[in-house]
Protein backbone atom coordinates (compact mmCIF):
# COMPACT_ATOMS: atom_id res chain seq x y z
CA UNK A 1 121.88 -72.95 178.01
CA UNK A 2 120.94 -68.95 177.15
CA UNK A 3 120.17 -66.94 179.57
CA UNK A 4 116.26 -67.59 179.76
CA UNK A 5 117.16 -71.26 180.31
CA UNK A 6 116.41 -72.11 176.59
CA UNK A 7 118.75 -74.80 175.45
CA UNK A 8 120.61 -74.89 171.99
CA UNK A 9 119.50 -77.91 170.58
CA UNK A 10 123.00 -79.73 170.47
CA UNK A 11 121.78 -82.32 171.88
CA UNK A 12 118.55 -82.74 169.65
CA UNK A 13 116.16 -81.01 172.57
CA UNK A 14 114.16 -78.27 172.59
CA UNK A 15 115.89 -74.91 171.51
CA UNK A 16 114.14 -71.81 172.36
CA UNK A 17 114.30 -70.83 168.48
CA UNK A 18 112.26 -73.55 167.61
CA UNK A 19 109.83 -72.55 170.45
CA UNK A 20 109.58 -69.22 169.35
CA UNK A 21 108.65 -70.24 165.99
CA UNK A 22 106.17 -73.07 167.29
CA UNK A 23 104.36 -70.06 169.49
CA UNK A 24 104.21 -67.51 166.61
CA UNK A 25 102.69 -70.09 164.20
CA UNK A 26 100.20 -71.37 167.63
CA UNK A 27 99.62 -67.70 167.39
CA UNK A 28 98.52 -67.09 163.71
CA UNK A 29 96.51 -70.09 163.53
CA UNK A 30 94.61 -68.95 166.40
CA UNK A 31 94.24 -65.56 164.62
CA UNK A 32 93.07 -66.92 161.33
CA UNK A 33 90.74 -69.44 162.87
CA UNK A 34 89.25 -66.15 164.43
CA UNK A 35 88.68 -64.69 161.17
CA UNK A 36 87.09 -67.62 159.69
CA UNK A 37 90.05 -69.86 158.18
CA UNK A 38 90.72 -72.46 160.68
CA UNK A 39 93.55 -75.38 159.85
CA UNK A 40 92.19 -77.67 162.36
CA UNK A 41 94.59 -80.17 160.80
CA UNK A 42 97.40 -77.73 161.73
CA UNK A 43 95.76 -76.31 165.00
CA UNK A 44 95.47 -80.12 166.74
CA UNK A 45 99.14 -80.79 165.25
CA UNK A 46 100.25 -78.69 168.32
CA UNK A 47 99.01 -80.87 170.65
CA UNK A 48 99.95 -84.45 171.84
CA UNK A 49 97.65 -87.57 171.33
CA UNK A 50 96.84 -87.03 175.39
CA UNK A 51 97.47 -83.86 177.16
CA UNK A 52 96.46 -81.81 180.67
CA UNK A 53 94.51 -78.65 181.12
CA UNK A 54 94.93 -77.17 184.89
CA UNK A 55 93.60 -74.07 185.67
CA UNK A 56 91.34 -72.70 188.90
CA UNK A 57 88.26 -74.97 187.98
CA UNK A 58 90.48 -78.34 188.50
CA UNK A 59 92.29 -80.22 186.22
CA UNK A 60 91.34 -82.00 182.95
CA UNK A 61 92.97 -84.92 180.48
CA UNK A 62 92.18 -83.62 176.49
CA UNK A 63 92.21 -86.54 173.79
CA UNK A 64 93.58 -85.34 170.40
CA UNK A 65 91.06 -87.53 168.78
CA UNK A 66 88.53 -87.08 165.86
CA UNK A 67 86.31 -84.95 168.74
CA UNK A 68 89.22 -82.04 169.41
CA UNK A 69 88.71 -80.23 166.20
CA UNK A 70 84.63 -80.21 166.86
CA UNK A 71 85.67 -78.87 171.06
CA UNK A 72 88.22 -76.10 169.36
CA UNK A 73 85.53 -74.96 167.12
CA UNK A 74 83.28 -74.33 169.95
CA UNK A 75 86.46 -72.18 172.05
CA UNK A 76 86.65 -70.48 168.42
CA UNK A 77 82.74 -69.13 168.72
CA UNK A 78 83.46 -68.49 172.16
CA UNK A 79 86.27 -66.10 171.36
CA UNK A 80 84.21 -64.55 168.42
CA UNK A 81 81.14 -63.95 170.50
CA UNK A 82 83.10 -61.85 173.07
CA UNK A 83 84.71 -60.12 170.12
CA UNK A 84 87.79 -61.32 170.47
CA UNK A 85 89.96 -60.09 167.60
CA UNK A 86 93.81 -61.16 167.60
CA UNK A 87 96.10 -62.82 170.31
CA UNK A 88 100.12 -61.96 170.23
CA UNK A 89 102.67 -63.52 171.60
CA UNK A 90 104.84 -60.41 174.14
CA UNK A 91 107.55 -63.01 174.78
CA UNK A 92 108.45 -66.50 175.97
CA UNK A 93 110.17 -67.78 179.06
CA UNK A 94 111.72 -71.04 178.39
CA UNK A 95 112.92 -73.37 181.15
CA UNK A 96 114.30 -76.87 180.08
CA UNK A 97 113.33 -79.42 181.65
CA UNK A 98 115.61 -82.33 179.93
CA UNK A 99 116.22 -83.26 176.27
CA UNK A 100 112.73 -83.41 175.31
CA UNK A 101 111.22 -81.50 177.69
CA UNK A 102 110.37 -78.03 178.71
CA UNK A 103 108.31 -75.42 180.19
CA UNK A 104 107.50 -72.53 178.24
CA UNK A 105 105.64 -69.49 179.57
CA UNK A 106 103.92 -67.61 176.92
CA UNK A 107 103.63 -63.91 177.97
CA UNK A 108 100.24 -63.11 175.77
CA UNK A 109 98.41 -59.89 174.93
CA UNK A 110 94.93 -60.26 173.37
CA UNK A 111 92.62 -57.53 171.99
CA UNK A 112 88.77 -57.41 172.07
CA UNK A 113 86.49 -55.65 170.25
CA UNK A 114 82.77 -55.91 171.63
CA UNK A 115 79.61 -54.71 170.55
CA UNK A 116 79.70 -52.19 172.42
CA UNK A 117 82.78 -50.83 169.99
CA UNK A 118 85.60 -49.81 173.14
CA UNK A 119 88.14 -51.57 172.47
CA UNK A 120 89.99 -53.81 175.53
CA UNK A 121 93.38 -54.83 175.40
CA UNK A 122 94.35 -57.91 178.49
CA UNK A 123 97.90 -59.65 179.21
CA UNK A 124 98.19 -62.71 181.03
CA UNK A 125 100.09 -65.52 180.57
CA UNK A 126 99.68 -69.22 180.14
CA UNK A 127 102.06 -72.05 181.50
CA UNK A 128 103.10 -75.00 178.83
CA UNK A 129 104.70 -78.18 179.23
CA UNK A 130 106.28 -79.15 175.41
CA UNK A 131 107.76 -82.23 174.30
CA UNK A 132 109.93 -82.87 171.70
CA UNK A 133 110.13 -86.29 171.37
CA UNK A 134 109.52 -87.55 167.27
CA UNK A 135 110.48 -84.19 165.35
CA UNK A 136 108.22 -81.04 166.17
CA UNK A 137 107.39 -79.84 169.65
CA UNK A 138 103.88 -80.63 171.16
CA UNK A 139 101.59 -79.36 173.87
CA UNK A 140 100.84 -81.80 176.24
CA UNK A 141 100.18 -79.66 179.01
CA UNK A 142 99.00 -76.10 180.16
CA UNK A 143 98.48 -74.08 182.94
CA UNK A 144 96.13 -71.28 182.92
CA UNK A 145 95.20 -68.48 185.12
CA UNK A 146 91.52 -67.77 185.90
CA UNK A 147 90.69 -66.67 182.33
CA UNK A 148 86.71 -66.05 182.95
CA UNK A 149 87.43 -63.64 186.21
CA UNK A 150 89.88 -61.71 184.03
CA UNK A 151 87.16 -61.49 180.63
CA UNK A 152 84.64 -60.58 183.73
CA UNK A 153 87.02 -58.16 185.39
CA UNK A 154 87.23 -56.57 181.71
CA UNK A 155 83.40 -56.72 181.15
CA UNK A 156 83.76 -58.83 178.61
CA UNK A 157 81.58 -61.57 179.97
């Protein structure tokens, strides 16, 4: 185990290198989807055939089915109409949960530029549960804070 609870990957698990990487390339895809070149076959890659969405409006099961690139697309023009311009990954937390498991807190900062032309800058963080299990790590859970009071808070919506 390191010190953020990341494990090495000795035994085939979840290493905290690999989740690094995974977050950074979550991250870019995001970005370039923003700016008008989504990989939808890459972006729904990162999730798991089923997964669950918690956050302060209840909780929700997500299919990664033929519908999920059609419901990111919509987030997308959600993000774009608030002028949102770039998300970056600050850091990762990384607790293991067992050999194909973990929980991964993604420390985020993302920057907005509405019409109005100020520019906003918000951190917050979002709560993951990953699985390993056949190769590459997957999403098949998150936990999010109460994204709409903070985009309100911010003026943004």
């Amino acid at each position: 185990m390191d010190s953020e609870g990341g494990r090495d990957n000795e035994g085939g698990g979840l290493s905290r290198p690999e989740l690094e990487r995974f977050f950074a390339a979550y991250a870019d895809g995001f970005n370039q989807a923003l700016a008008g070149r989504p990989d939808f076959a890459a972006m729904t890659g990162r999730f798991a055939e089923v997964f669950v969405a918690a956050g302060p409006n209840g909780v929700e099961a997500g299919k990664n089915d033929s519908d999920f690139p059609e419901v990111l697309e919509k987030g997308l023009d959600f993000y774009r109409g608030i002028g949102t311009k770039r998300m970056t990954v600050q850091g990762i937390d990384v607790t293991s949960i067992d050999a194909l498991h973990a929980l991964v807190t993604v420390h985020w900062d993302s920057e907005y530029e509405p019409r109005e032309g100020r520019e906003v800058s918000i951190a917050f963080e979002v709560h993951y549960l990953m699985q390993g299990a056949g190769g590459a790590p997957r999403i098949f859970g998150f936990i999010a804070g109460d994204e709409q009071a903070l985009l309100r808070q911010h003026g943004l919506i």
